[in-house]
C-alpha atoms as a PDB file:
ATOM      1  CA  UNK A   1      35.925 -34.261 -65.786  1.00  0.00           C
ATOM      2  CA  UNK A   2      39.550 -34.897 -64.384  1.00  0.00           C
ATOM      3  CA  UNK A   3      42.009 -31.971 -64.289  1.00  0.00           C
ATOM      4  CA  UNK A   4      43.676 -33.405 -67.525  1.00  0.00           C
ATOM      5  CA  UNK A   5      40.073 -33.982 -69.476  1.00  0.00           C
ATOM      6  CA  UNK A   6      39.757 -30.273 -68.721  1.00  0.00           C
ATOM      7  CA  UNK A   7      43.352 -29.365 -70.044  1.00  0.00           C
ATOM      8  CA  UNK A   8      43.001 -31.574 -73.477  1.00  0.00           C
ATOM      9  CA  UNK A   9      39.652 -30.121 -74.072  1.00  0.00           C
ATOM     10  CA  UNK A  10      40.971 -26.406 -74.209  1.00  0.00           C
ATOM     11  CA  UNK A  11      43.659 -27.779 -76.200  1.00  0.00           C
ATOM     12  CA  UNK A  12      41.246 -29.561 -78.182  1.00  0.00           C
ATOM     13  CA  UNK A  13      39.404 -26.021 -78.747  1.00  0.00           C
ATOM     14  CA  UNK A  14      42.271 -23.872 -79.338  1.00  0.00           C
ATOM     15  CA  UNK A  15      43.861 -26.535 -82.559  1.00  0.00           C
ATOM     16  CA  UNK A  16      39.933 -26.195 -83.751  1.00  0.00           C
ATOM     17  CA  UNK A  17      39.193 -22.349 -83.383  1.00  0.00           C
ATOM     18  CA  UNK A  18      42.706 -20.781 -84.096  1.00  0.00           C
ATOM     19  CA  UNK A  19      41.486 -17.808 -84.968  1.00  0.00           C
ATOM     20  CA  UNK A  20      40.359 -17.405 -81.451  1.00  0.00           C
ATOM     21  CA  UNK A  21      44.100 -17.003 -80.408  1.00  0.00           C
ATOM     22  CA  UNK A  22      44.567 -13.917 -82.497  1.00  0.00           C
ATOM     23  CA  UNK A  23      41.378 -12.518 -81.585  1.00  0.00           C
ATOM     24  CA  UNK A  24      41.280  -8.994 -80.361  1.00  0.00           C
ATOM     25  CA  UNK A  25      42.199  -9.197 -76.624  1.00  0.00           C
ATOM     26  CA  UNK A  26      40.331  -5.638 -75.714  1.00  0.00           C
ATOM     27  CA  UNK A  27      37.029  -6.495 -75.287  1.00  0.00           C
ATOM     28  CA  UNK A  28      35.924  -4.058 -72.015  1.00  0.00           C
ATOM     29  CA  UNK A  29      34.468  -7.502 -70.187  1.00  0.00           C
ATOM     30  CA  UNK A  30      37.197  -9.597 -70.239  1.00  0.00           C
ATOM     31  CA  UNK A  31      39.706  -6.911 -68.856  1.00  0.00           C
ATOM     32  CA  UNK A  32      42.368  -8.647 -66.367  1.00  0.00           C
ATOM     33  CA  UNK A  33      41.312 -12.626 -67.958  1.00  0.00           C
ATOM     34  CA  UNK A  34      44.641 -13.181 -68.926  1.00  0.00           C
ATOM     35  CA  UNK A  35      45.859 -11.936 -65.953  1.00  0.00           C
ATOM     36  CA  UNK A  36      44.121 -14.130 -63.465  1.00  0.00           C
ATOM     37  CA  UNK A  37      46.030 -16.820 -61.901  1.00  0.00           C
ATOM     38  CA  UNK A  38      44.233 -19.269 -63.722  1.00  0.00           C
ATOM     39  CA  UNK A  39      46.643 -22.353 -63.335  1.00  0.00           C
ATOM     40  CA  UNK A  40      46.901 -21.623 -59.681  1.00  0.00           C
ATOM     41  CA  UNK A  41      43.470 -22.782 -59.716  1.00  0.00           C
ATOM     42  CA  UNK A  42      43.398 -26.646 -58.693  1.00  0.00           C
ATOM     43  CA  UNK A  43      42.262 -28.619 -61.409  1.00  0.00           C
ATOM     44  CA  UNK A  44      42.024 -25.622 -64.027  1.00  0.00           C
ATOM     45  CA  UNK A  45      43.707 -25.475 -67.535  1.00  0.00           C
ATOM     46  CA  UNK A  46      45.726 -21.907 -67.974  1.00  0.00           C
ATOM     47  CA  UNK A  47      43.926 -22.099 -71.510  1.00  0.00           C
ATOM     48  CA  UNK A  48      40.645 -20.542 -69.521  1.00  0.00           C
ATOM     49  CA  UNK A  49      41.165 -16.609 -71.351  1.00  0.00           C
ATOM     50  CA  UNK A  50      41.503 -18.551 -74.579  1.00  0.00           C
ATOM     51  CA  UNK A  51      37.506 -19.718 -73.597  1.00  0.00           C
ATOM     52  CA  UNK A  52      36.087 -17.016 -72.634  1.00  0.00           C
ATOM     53  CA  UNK A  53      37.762 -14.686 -75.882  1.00  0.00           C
ATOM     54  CA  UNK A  54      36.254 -17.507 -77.461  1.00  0.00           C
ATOM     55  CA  UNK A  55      33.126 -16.549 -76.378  1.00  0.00           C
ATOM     56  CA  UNK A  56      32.971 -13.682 -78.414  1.00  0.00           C
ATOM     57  CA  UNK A  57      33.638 -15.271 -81.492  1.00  0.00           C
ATOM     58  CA  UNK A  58      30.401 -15.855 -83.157  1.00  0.00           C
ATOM     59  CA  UNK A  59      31.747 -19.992 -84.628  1.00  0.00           C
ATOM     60  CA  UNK A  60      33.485 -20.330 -81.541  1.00  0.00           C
ATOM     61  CA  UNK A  61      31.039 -19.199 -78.905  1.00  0.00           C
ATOM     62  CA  UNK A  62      28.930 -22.243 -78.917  1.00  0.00           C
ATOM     63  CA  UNK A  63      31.787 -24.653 -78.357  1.00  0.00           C
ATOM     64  CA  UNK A  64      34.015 -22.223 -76.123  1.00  0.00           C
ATOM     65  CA  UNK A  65      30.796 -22.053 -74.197  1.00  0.00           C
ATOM     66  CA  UNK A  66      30.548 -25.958 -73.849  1.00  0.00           C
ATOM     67  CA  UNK A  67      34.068 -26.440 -73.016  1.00  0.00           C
ATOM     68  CA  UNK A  68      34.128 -23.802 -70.242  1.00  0.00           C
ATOM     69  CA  UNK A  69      30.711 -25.459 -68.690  1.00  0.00           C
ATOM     70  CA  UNK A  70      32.949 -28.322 -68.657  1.00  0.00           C
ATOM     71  CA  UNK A  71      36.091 -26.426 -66.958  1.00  0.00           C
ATOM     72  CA  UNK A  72      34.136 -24.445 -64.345  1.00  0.00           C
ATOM     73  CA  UNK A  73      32.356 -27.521 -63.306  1.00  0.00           C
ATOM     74  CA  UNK A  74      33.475 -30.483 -61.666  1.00  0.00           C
ATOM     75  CA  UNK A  75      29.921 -32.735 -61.501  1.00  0.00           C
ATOM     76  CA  UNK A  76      26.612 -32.141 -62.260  1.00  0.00           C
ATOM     77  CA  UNK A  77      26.225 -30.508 -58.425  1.00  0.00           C
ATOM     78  CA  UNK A  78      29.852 -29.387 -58.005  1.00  0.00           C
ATOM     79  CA  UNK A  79      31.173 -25.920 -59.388  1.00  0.00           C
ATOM     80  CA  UNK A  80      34.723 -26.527 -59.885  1.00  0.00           C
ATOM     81  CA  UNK A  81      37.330 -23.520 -57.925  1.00  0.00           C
ATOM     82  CA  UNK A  82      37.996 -21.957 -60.953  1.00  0.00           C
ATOM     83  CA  UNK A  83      33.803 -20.322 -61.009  1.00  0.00           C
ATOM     84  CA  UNK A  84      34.338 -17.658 -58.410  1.00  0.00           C
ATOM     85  CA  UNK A  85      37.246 -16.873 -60.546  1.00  0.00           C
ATOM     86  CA  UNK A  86      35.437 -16.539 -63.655  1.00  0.00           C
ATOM     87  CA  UNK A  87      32.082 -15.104 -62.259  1.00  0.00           C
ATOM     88  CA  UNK A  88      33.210 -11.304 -62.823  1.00  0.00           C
ATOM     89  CA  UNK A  89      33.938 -12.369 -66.718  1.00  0.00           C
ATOM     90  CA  UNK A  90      30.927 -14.057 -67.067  1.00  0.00           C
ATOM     91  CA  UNK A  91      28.811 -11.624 -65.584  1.00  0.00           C
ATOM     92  CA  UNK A  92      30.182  -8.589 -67.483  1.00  0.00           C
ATOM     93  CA  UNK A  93      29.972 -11.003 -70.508  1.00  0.00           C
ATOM     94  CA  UNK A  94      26.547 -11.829 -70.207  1.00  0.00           C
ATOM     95  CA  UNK A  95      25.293  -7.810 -69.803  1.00  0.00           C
ATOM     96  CA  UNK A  96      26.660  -7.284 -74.369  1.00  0.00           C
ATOM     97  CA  UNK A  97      23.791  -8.336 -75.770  1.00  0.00           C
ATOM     98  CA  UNK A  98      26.168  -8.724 -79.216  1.00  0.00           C
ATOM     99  CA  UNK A  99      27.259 -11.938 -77.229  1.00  0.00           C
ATOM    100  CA  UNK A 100      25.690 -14.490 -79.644  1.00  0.00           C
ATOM    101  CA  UNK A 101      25.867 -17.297 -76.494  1.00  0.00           C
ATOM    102  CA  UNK A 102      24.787 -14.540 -74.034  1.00  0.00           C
ATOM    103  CA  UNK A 103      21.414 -16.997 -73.432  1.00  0.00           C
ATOM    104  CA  UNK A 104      23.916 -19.877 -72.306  1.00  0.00           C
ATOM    105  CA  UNK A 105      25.898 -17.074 -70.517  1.00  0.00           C
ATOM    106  CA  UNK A 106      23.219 -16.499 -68.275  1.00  0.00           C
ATOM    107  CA  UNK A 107      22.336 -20.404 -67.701  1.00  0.00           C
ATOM    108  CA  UNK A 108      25.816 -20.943 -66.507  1.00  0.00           C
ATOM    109  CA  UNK A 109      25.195 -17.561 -64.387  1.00  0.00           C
ATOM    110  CA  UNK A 110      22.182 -19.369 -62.878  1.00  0.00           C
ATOM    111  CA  UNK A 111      23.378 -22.749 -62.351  1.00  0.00           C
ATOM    112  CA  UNK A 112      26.623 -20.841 -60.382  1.00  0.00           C
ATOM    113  CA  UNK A 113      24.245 -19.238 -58.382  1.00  0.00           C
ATOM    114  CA  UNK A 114      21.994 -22.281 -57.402  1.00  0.00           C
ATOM    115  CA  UNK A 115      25.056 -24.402 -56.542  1.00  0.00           C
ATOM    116  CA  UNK A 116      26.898 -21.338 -54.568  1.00  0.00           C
ATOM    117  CA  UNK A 117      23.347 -21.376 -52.208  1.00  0.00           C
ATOM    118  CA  UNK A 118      24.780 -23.061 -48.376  1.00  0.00           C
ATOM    119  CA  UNK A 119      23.789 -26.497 -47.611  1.00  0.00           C
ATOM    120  CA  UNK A 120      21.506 -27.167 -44.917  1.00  0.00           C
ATOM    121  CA  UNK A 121      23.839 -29.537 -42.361  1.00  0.00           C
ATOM    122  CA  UNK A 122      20.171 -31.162 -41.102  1.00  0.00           C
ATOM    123  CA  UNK A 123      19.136 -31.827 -44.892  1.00  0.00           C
ATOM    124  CA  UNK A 124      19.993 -35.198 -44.932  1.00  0.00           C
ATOM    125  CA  UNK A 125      19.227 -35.161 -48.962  1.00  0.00           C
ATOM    126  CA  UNK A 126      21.046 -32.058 -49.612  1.00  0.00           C
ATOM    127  CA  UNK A 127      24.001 -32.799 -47.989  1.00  0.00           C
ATOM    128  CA  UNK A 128      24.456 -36.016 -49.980  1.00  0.00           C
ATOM    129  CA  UNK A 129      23.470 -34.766 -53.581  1.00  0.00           C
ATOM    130  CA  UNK A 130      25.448 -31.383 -52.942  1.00  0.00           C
ATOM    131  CA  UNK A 131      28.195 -32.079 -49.579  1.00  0.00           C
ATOM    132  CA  UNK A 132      28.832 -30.791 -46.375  1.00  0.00           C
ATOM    133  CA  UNK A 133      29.628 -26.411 -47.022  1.00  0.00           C
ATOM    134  CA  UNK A 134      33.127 -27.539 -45.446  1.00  0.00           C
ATOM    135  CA  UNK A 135      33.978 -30.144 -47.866  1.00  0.00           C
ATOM    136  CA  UNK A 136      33.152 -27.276 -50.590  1.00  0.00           C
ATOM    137  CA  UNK A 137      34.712 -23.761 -49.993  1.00  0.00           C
ATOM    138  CA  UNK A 138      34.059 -23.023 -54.027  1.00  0.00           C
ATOM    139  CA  UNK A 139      30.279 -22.222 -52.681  1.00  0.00           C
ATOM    140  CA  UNK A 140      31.610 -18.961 -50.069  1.00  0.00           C
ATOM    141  CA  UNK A 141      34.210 -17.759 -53.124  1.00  0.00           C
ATOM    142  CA  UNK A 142      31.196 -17.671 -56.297  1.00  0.00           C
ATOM    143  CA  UNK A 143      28.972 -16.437 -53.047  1.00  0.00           C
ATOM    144  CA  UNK A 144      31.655 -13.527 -52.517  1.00  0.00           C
ATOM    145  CA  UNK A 145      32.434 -13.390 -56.459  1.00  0.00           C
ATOM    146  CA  UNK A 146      28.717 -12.572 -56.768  1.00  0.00           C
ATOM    147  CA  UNK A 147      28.605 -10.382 -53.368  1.00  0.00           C
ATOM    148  CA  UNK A 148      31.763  -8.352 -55.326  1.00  0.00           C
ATOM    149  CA  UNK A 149      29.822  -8.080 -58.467  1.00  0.00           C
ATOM    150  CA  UNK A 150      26.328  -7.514 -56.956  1.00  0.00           C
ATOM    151  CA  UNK A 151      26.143  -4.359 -58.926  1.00  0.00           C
ATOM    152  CA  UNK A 152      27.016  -5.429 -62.419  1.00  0.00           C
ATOM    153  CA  UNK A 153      24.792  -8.436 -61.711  1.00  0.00           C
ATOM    154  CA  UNK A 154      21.879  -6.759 -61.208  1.00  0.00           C
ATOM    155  CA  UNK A 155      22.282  -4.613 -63.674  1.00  0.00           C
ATOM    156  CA  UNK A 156      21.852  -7.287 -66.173  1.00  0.00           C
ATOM    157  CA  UNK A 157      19.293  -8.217 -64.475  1.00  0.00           C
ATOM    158  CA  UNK A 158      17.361  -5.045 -65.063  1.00  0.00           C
ATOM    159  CA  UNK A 159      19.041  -4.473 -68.738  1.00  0.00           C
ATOM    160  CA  UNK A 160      15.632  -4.397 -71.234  1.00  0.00           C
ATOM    161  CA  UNK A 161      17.351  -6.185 -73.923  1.00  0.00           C
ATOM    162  CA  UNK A 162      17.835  -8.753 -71.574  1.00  0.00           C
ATOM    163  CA  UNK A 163      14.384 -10.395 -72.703  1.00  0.00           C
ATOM    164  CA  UNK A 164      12.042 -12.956 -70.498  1.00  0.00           C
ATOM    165  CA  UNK A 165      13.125 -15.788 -73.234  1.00  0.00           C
ATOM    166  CA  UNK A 166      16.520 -15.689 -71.974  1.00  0.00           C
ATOM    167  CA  UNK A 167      15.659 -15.756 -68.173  1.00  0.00           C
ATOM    168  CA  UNK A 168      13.046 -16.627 -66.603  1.00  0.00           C
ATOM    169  CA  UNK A 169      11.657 -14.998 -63.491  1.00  0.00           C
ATOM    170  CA  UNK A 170      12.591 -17.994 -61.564  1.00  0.00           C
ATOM    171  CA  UNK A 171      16.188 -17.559 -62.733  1.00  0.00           C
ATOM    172  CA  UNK A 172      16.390 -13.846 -61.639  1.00  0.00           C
ATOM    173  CA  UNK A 173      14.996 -14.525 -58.442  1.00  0.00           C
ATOM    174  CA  UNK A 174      17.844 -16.684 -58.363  1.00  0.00           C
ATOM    175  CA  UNK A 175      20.437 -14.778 -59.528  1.00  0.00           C
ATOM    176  CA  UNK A 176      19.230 -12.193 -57.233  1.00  0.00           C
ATOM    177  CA  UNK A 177      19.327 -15.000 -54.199  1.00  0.00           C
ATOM    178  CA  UNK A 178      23.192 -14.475 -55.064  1.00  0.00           C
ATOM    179  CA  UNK A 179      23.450 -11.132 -54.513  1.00  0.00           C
ATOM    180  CA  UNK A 180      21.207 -10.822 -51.750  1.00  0.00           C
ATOM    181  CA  UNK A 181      20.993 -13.622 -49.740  1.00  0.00           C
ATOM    182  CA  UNK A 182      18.504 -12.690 -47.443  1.00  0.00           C
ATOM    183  CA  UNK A 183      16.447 -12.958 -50.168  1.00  0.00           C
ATOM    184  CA  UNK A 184      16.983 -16.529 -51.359  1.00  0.00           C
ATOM    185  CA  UNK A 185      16.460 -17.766 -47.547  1.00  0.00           C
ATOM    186  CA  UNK A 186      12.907 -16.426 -47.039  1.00  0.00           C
END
């Protein structure tokens, strides 16, 4: 998805879920959203704070959840630039368990994580599903967005209403990987 695929889609979201606009702009997780210099971002619609108060709206969530998979990534193995900016949202987001898409929450938590993970320069396959760590300086920010939020993160991680149906071990060994990479190279 092209920078301007990304921008008409949060447009696209926004004339469907108005009420998302006026939606109450205090929620503790999202403090500093609007804020962020989300347009500095290459490739990232401004619209991004619309998403994630979207989020929290229980007919928006699904589709505000879609359409910011769509903005924070920019291929199937690519996280786009705007992820490390978003991580601390989506982290904080992910720990309410009022968040109706809190399960997809913590898939795009996971799939952040996997793709933040180094390449290995002598993997001949890795390098040309994922690219050279060089080519992709998106992996070192979501590594350092989830270094900067290792606390929060695995606090979720340990929160009991955060139930096994909604992660798997796999995925908190993961997660964890992100926070402590030691762990995720052994």
């Amino acid at each position: 998805m092209d920078a301007a695929a990304k921008e008409a889609a949060v447009a696209r979201f926004v004339r469907e879920y108005p009420q998302v606009g006026q939606a109450d702009r205090d929620h503790p997780a999202l403090v500093g959203s609007a804020e962020a210099a989300w347009s500095q971002v290459p490739g990232c619609p401004a619209g991004v704070p619309v998403l994630l108060h979207g989020l929290l709206d229980q007919a928006a969530g699904p589709e505000a959840l879609r359409v910011l998979g769509n903005v924070l990534m920019d291929s199937v193995f690519h996280a786009s630039a705007a992820m490390s900016t978003a991580l601390p949202f989506l982290i904080r987001l992910a720990a309410d368990p009022d968040i109706a898409v809190r399960s997809g929450l913590v898939d795009l938590l996971v799939v952040a994580a996997e793709l933040s993970q180094p390449v290995d320069a002598d993997n001949e396959r890795q390098v040309l599903l994922l690219g050279n760590d060089c080519d992709h300086p998106e992996r070192e920010w979501c590594r350092s967005a989830f270094a900067a939020h290792a606390s929060a993160l695995r606090a979720l991680l340990e929160d009991e209403t955060l139930p096994e149906v909604l992660i798997s071990e796999d995925d908190r060994e993961c997660l964890l990987a992100a926070v402590e990479p030691q762990r995720g190279s052994s």
